[in-house]
N, C-alpha and C. Protein backbone atom coordinates (compact mmCIF):
# COMPACT_ATOMS: atom_id res chain seq x y z
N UNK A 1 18.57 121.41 27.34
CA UNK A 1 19.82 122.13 27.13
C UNK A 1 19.55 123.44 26.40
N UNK A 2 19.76 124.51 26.95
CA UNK A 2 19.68 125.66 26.54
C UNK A 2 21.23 125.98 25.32
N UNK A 3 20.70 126.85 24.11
CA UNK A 3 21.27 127.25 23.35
C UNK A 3 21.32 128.45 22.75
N UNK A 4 22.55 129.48 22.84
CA UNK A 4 22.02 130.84 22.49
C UNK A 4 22.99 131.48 21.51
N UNK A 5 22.05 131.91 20.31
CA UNK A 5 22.87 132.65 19.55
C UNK A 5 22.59 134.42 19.68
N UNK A 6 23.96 134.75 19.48
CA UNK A 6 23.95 136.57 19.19
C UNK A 6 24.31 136.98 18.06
N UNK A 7 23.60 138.16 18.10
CA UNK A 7 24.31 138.92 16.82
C UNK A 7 24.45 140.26 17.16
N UNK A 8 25.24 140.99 16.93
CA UNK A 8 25.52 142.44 16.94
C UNK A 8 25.46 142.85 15.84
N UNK A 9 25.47 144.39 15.95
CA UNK A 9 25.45 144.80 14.52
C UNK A 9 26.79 145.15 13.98
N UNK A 10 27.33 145.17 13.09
CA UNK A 10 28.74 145.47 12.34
C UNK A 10 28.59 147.41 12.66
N UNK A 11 29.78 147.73 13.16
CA UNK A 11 29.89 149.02 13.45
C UNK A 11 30.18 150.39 12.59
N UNK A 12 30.52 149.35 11.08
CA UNK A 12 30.66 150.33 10.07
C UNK A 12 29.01 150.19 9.59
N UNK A 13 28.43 149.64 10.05
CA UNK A 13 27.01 149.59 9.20
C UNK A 13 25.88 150.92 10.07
N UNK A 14 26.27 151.10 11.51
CA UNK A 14 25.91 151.72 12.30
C UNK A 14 26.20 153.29 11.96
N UNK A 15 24.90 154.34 11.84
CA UNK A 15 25.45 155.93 11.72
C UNK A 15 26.01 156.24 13.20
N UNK A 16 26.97 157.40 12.21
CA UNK A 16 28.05 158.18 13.12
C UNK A 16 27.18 158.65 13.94
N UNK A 17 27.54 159.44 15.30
CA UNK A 17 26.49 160.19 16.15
C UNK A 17 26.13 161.47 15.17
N UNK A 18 27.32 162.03 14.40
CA UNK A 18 26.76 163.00 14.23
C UNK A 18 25.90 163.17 12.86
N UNK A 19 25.91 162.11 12.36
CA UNK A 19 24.52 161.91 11.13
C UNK A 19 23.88 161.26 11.55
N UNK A 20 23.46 161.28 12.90
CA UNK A 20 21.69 161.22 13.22
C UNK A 20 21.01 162.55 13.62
N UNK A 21 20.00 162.88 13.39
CA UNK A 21 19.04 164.18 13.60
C UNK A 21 18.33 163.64 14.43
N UNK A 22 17.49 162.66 15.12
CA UNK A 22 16.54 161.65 16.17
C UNK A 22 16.13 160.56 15.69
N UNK A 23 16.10 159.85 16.54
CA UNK A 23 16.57 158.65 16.72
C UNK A 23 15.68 157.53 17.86
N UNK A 24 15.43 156.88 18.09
CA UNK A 24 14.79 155.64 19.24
C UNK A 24 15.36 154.25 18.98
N UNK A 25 15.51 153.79 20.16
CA UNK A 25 16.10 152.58 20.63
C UNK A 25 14.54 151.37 21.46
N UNK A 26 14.04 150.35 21.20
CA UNK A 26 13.13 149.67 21.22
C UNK A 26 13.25 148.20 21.03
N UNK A 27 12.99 147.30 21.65
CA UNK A 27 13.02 145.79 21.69
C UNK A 27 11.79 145.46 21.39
N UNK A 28 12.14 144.54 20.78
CA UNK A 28 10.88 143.50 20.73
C UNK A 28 11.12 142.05 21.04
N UNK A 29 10.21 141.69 22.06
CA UNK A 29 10.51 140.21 23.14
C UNK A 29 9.80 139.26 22.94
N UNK A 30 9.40 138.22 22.15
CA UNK A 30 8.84 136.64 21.62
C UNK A 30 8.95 135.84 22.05
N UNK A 31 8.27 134.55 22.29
CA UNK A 31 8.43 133.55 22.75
C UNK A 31 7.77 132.17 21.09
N UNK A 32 8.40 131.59 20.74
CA UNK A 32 8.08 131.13 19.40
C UNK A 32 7.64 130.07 19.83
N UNK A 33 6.81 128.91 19.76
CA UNK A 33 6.46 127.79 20.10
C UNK A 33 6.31 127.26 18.31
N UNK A 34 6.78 125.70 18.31
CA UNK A 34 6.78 125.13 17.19
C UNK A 34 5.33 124.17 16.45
N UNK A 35 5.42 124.40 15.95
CA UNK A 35 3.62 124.16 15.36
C UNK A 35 3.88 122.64 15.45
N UNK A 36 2.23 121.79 15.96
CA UNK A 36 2.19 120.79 15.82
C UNK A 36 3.07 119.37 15.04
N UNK A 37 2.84 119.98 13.80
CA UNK A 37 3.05 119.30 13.08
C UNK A 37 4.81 119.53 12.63
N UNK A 38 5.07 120.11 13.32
CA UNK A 38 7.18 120.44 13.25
C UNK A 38 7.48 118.98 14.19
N UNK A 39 8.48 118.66 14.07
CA UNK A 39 9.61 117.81 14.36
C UNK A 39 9.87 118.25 15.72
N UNK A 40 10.45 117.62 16.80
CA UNK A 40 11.12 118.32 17.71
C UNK A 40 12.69 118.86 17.59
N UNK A 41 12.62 119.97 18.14
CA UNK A 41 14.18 120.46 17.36
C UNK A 41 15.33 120.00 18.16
N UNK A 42 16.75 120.07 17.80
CA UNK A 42 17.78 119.77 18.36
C UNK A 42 18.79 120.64 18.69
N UNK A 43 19.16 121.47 17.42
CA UNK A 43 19.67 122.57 17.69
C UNK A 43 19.38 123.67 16.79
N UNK A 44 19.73 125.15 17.65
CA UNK A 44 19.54 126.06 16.42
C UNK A 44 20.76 126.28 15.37
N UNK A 45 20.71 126.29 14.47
CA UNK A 45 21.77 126.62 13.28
C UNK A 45 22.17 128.18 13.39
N UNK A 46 21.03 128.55 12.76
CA UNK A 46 21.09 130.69 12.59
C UNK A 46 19.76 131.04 12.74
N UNK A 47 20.08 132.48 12.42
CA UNK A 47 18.75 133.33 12.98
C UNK A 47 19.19 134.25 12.07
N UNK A 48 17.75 134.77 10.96
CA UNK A 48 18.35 135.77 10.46
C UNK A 48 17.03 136.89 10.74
N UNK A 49 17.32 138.12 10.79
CA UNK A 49 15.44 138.84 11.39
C UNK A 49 15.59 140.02 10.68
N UNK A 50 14.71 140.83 9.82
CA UNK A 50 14.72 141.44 8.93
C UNK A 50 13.80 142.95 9.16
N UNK A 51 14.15 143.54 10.03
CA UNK A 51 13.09 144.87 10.20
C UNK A 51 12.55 145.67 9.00
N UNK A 52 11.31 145.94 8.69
CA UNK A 52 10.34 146.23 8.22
C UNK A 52 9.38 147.99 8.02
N UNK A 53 9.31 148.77 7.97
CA UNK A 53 8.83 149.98 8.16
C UNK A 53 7.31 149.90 7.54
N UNK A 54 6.16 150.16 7.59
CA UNK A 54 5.21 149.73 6.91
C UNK A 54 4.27 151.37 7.38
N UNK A 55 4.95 152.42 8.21
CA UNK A 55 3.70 153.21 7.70
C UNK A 55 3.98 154.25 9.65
N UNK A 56 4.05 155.69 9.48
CA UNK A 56 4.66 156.56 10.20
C UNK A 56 3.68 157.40 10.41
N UNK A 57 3.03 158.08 11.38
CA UNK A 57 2.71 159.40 11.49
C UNK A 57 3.10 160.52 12.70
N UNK A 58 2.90 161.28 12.36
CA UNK A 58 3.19 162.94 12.84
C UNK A 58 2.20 163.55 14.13
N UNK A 59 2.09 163.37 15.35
CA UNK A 59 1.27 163.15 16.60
C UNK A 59 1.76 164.44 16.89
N UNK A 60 0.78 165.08 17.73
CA UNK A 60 1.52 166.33 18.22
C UNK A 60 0.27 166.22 20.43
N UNK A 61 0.96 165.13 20.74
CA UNK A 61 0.44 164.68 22.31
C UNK A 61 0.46 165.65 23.11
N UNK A 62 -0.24 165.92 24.56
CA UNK A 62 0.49 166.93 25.27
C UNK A 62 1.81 166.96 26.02
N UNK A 63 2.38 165.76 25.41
CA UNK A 63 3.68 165.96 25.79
C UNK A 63 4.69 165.92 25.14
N UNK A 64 4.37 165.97 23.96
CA UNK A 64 5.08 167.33 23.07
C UNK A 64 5.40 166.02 21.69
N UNK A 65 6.10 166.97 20.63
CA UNK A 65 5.49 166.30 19.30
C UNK A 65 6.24 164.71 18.84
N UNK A 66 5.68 163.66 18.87
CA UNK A 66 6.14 162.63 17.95
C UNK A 66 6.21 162.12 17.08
N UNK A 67 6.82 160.92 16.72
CA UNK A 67 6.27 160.10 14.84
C UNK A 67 6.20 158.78 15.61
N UNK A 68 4.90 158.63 15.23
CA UNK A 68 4.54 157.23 15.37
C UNK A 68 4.58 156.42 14.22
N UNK A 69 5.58 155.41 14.89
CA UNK A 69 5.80 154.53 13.49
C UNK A 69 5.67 152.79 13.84
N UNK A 70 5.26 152.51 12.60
CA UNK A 70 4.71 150.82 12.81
C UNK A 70 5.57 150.46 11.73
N UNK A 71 5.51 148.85 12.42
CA UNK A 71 6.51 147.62 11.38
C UNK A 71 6.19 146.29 11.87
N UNK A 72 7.08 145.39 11.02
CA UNK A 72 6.69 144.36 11.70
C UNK A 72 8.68 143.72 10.99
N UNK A 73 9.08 142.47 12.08
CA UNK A 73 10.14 141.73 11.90
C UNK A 73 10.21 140.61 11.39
N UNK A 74 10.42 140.54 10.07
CA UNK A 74 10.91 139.25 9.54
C UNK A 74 11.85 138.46 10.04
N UNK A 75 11.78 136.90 10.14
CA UNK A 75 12.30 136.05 10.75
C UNK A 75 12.54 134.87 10.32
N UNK A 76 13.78 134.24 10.34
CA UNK A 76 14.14 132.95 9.51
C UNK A 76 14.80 132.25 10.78
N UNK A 77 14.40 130.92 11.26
CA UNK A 77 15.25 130.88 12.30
C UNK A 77 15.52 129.18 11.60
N UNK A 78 16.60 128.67 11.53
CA UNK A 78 17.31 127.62 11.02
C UNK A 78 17.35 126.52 12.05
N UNK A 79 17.13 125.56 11.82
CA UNK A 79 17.69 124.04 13.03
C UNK A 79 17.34 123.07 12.50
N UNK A 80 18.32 122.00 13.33
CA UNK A 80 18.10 120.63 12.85
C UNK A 80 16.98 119.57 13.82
N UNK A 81 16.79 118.70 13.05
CA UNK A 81 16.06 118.04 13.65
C UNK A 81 16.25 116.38 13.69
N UNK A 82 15.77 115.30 14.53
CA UNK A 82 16.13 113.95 14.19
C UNK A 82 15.82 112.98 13.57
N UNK A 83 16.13 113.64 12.24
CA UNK A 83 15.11 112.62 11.21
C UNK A 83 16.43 112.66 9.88
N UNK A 84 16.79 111.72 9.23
CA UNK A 84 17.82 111.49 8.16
C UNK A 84 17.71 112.07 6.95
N UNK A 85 15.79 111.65 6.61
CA UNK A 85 15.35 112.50 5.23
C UNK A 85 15.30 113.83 5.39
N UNK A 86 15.15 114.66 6.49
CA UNK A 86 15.54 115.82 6.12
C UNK A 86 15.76 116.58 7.70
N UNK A 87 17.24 116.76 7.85
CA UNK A 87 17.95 116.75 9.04
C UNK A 87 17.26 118.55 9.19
N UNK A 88 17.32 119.74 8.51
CA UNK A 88 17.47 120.97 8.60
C UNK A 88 16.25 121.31 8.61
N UNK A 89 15.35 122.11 9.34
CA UNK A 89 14.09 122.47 8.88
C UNK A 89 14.18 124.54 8.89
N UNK A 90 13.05 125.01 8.48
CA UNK A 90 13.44 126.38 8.25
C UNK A 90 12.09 126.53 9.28
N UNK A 91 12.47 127.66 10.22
CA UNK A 91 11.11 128.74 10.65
C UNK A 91 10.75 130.02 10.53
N UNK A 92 9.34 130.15 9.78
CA UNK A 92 9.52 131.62 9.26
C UNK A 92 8.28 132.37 10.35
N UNK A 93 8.55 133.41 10.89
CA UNK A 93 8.05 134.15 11.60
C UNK A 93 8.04 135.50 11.51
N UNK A 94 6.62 136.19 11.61
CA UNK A 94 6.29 137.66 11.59
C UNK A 94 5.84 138.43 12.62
N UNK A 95 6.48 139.33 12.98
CA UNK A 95 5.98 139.91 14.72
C UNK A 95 6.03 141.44 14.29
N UNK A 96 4.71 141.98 14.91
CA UNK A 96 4.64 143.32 14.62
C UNK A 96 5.61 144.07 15.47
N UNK A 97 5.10 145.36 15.51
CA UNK A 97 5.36 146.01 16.75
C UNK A 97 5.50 147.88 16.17
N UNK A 98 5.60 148.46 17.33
CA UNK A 98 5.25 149.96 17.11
C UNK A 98 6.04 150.51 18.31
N UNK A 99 6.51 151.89 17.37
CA UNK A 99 7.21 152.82 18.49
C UNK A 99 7.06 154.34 18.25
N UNK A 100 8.00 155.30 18.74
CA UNK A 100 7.55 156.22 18.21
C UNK A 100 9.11 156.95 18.49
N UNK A 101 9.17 158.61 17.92
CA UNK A 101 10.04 158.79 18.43
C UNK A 101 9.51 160.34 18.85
N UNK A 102 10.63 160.72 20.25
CA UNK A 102 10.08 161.87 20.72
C UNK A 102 11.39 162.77 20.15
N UNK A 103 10.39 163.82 19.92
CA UNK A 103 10.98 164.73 19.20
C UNK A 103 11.90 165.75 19.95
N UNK A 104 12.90 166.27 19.98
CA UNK A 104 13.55 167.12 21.30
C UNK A 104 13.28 168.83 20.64
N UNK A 105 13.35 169.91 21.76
CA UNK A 105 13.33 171.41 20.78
C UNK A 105 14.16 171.44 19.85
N UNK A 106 15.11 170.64 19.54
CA UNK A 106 16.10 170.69 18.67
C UNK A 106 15.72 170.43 17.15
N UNK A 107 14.69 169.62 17.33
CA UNK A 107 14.05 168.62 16.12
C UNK A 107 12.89 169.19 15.91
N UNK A 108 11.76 169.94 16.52
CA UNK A 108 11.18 170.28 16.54
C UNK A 108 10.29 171.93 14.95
N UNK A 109 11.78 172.40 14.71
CA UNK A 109 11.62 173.60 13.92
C UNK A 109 11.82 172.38 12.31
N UNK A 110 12.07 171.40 12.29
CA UNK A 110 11.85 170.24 11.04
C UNK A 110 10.98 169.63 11.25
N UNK A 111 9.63 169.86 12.01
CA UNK A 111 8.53 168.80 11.88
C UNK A 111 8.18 168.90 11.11
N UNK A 112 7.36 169.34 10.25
CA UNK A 112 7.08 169.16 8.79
C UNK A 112 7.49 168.69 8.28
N UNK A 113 8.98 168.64 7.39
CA UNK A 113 9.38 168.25 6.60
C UNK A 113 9.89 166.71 7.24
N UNK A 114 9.64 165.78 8.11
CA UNK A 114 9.41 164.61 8.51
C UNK A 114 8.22 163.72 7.89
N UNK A 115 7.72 164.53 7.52
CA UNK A 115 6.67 163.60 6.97
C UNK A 115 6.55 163.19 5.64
N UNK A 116 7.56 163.89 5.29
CA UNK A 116 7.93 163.67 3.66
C UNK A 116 9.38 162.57 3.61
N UNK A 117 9.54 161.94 5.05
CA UNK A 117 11.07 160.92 4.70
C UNK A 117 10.71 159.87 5.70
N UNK A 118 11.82 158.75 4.99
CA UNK A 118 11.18 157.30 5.52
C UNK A 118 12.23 157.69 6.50
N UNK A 119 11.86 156.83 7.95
CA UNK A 119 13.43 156.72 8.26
C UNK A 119 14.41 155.72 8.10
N UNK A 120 15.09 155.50 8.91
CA UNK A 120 15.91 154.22 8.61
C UNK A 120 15.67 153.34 9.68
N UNK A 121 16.15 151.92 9.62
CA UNK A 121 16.63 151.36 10.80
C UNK A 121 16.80 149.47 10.29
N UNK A 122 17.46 149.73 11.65
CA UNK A 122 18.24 148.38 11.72
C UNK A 122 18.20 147.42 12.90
N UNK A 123 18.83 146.06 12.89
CA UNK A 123 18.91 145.80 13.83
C UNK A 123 20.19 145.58 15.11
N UNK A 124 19.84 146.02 16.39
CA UNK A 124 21.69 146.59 16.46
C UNK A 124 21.71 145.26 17.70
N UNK A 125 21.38 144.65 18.00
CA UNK A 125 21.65 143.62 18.62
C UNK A 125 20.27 142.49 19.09
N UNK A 126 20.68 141.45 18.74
CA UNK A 126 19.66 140.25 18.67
C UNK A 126 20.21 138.96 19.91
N UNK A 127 19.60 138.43 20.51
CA UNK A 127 19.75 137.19 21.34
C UNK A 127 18.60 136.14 21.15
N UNK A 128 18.95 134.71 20.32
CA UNK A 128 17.97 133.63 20.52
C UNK A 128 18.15 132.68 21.42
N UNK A 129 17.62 132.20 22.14
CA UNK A 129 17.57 131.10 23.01
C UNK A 129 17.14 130.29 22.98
N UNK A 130 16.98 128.86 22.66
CA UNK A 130 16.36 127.51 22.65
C UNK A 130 16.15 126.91 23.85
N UNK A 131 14.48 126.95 24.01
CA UNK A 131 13.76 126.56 25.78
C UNK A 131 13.67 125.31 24.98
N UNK A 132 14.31 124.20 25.41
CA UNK A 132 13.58 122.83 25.41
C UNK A 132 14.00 122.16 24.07
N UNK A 133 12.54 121.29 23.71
CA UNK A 133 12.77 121.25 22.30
C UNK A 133 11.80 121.64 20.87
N UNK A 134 10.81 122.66 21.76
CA UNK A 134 9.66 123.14 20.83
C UNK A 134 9.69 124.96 21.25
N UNK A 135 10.34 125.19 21.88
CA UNK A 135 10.64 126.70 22.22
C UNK A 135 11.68 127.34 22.28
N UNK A 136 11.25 128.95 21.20
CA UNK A 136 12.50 129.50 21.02
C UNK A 136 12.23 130.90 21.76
N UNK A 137 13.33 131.70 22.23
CA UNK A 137 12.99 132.97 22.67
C UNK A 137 13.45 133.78 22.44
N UNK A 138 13.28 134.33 21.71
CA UNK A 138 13.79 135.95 20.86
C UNK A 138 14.04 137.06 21.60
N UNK A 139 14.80 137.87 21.85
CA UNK A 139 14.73 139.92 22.01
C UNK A 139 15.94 140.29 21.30
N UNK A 140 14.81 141.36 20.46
CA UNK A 140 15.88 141.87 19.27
C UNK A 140 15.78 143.49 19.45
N UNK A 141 16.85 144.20 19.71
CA UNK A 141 16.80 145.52 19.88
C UNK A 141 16.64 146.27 18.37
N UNK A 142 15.76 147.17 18.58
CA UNK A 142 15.86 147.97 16.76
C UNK A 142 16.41 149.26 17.25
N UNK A 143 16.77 149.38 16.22
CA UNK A 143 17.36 151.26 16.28
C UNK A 143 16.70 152.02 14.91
N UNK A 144 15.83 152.90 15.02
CA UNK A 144 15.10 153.83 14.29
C UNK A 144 15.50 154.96 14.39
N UNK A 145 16.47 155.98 13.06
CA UNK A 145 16.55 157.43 13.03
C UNK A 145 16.26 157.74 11.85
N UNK A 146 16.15 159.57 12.02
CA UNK A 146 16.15 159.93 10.41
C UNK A 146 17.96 161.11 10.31
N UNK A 147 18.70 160.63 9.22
CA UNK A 147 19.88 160.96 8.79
C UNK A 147 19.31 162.27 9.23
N UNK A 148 20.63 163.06 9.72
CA UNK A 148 20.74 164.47 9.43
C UNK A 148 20.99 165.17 7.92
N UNK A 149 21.31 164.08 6.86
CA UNK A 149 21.41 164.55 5.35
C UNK A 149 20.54 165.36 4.92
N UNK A 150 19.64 164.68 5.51
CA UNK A 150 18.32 164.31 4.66
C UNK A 150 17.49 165.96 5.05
N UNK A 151 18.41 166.67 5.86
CA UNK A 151 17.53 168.34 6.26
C UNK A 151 18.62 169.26 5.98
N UNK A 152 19.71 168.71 5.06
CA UNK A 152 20.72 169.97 5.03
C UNK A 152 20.45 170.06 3.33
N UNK A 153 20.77 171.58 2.96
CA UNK A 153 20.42 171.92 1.69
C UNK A 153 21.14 171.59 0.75
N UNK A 154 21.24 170.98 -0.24
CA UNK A 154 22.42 171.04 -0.94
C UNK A 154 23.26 171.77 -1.07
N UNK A 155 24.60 171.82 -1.52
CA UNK A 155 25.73 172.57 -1.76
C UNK A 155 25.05 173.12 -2.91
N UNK A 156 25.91 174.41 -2.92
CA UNK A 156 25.78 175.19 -4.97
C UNK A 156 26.71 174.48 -5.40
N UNK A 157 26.57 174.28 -6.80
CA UNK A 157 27.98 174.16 -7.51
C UNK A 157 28.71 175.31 -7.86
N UNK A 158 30.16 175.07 -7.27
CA UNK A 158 31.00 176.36 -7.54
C UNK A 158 31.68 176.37 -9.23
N UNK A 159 31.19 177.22 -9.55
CA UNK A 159 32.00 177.20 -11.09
C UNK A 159 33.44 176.90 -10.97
N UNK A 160 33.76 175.98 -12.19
CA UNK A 160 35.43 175.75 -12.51
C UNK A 160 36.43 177.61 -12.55
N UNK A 161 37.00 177.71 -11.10
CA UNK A 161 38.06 179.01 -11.69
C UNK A 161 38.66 179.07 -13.04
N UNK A 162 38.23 179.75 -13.64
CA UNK A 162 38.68 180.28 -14.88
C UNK A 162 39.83 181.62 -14.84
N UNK A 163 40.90 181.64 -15.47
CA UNK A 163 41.80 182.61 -15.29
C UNK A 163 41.41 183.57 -16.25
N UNK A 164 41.42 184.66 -15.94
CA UNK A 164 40.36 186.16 -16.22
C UNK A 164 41.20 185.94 -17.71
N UNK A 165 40.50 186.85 -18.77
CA UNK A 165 41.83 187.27 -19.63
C UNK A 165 41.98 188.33 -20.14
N UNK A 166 43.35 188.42 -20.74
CA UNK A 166 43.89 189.91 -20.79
C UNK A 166 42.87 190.76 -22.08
N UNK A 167 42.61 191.77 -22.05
CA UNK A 167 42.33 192.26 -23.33
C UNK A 167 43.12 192.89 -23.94
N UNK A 168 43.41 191.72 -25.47
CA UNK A 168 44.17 192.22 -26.52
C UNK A 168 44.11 193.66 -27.00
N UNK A 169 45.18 194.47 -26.76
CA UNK A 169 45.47 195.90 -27.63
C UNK A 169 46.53 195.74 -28.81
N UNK A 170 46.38 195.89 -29.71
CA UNK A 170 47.29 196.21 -30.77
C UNK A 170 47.91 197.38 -30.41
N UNK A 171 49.44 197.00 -30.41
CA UNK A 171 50.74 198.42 -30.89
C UNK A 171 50.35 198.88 -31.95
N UNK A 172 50.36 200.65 -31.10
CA UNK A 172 49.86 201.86 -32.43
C UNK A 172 49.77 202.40 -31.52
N UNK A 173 49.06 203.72 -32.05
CA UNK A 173 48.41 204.90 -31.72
C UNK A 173 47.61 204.82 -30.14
N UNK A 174 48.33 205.75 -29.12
CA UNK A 174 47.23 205.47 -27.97
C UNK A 174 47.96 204.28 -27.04
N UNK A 175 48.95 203.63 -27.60
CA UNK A 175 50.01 202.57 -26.33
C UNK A 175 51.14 203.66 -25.86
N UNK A 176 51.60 203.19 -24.77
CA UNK A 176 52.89 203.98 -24.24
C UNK A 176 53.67 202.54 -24.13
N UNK A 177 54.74 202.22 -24.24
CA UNK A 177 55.65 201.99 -24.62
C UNK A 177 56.63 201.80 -23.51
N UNK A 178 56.96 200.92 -22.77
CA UNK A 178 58.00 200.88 -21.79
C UNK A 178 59.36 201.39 -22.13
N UNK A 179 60.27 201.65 -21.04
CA UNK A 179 61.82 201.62 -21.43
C UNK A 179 62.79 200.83 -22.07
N UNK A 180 61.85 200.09 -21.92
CA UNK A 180 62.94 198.55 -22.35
C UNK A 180 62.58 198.59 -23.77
N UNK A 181 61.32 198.83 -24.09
CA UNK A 181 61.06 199.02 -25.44
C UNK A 181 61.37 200.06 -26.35
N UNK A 182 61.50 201.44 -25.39
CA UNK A 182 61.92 202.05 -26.26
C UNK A 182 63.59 202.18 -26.70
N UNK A 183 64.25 201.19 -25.64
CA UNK A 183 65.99 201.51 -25.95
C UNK A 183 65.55 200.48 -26.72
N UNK A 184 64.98 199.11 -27.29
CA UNK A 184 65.37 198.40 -27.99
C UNK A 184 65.31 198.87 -29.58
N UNK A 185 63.53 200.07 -29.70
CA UNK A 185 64.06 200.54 -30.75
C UNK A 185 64.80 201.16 -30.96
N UNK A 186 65.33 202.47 -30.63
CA UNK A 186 66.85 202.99 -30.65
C UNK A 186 67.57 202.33 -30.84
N UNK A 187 68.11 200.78 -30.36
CA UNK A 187 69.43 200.54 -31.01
C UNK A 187 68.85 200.08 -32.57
N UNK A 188 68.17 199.59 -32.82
CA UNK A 188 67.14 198.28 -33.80
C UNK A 188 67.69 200.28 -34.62
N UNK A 189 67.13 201.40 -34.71
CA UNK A 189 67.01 202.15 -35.67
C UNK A 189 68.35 202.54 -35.79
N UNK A 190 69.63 202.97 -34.94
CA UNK A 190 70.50 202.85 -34.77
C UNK A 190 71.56 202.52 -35.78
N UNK A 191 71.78 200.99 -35.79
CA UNK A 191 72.05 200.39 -36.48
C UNK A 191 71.50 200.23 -37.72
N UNK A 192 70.03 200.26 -37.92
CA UNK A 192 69.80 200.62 -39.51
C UNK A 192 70.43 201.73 -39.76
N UNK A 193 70.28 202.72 -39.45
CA UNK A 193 71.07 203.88 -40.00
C UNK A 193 72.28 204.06 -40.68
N UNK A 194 72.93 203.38 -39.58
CA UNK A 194 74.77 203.00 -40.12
C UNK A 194 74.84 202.16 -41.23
N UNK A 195 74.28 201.04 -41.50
CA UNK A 195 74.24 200.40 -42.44
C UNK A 195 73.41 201.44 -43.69
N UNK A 196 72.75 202.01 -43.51
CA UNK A 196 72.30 202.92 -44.69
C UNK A 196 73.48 203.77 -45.37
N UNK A 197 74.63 204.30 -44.13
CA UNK A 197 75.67 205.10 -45.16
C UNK A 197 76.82 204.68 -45.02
């Protein structure tokens, strides 16, 4: 009896198109056989697989420039088995694998500065299958980019607007004096006057 679990990847976990700068899409295809001394299995529980980055370089082929990059996939695959003392058993598995990515003219005027950033990646869709009762069969798609962040310059910081300020003059000698100011002294002297006689 065949048994198959999927997983996709969650779509908020996935970059936007437009914060990727390049990018590759790559499977990796297994066939797991259960070691001697395992139980025969019954069913699978989960699958959990953990991509890895372990080491990138900068190729320049005649068909034009890449990053070759190596990893390997961590692997937990869960099931039960027919035995009472211990129904659940765990399988842990490590599978290399290597890809690369091709660089487009677009990507090309940032080669250099590629070699100074990890990239990212994930896994964007997985399928296990249970052959029998000692075989499992894996293909797990990876997705490898490097952010477009990661080549734009920082912002400046814009200083807090500050409102300019006036420069204080003292009334005296050298001010002119509006209209409004000068009828106010006129009446202001005005009226002292009258009260003087």
């Amino acid at each position: 009896m065949k048994r198959i679990i999927e997983y996709t990847c969650n779509p908020a976990l996935f970059p936007p198109a437009g914060d990727i700068f390049c990018s590759t899409q790559f499977t990796v295809d297994e066939c797991i056989e259960l070691s001697d001394y395992k139980p025969n299995m019954l069913k699978i529980i989960d699958v959990k697989a953990t991509p890895e980055l372990e080491s990138r370089k900068l190729i320049n082929s005649p068909t034009g420039k890449k990053v070759f990059i190596k990893g390997h996939l961590e692997q937990e695959i869960l099931y039960t088995v027919d035995s009472l003392c211990q129904p659940v058993h765990v399988l842990l598995n490590c599978v290399p694998f290597c890809t690369f990515i091709a660089l487009k003219d677009c990507c090309t005027y940032e080669y250099e500065k590629l070699e100074a950033y990890q990239p990212k990646i994930l896994v964007e869709y997985m399928q296990t299958e249970q052959v029998g009762c000692r075989s499992i069969r894996k293909c797990v798609i990876l997705f490898i980019w490097y952010p477009r962040a990661i080549f734009m310059p920082p912002r400046p910081i814009q200083p807090y607007p500050c409102r300019p300020q006036t420069p204080y003059r003292p009334a005296g000698k050298g001010c002119r004096l509006s209209n409004i100011q000068r009828s106010c002294m006129t009446i202001k002297s005005g009226s002292m006057s009258s009260r003087n006689f």
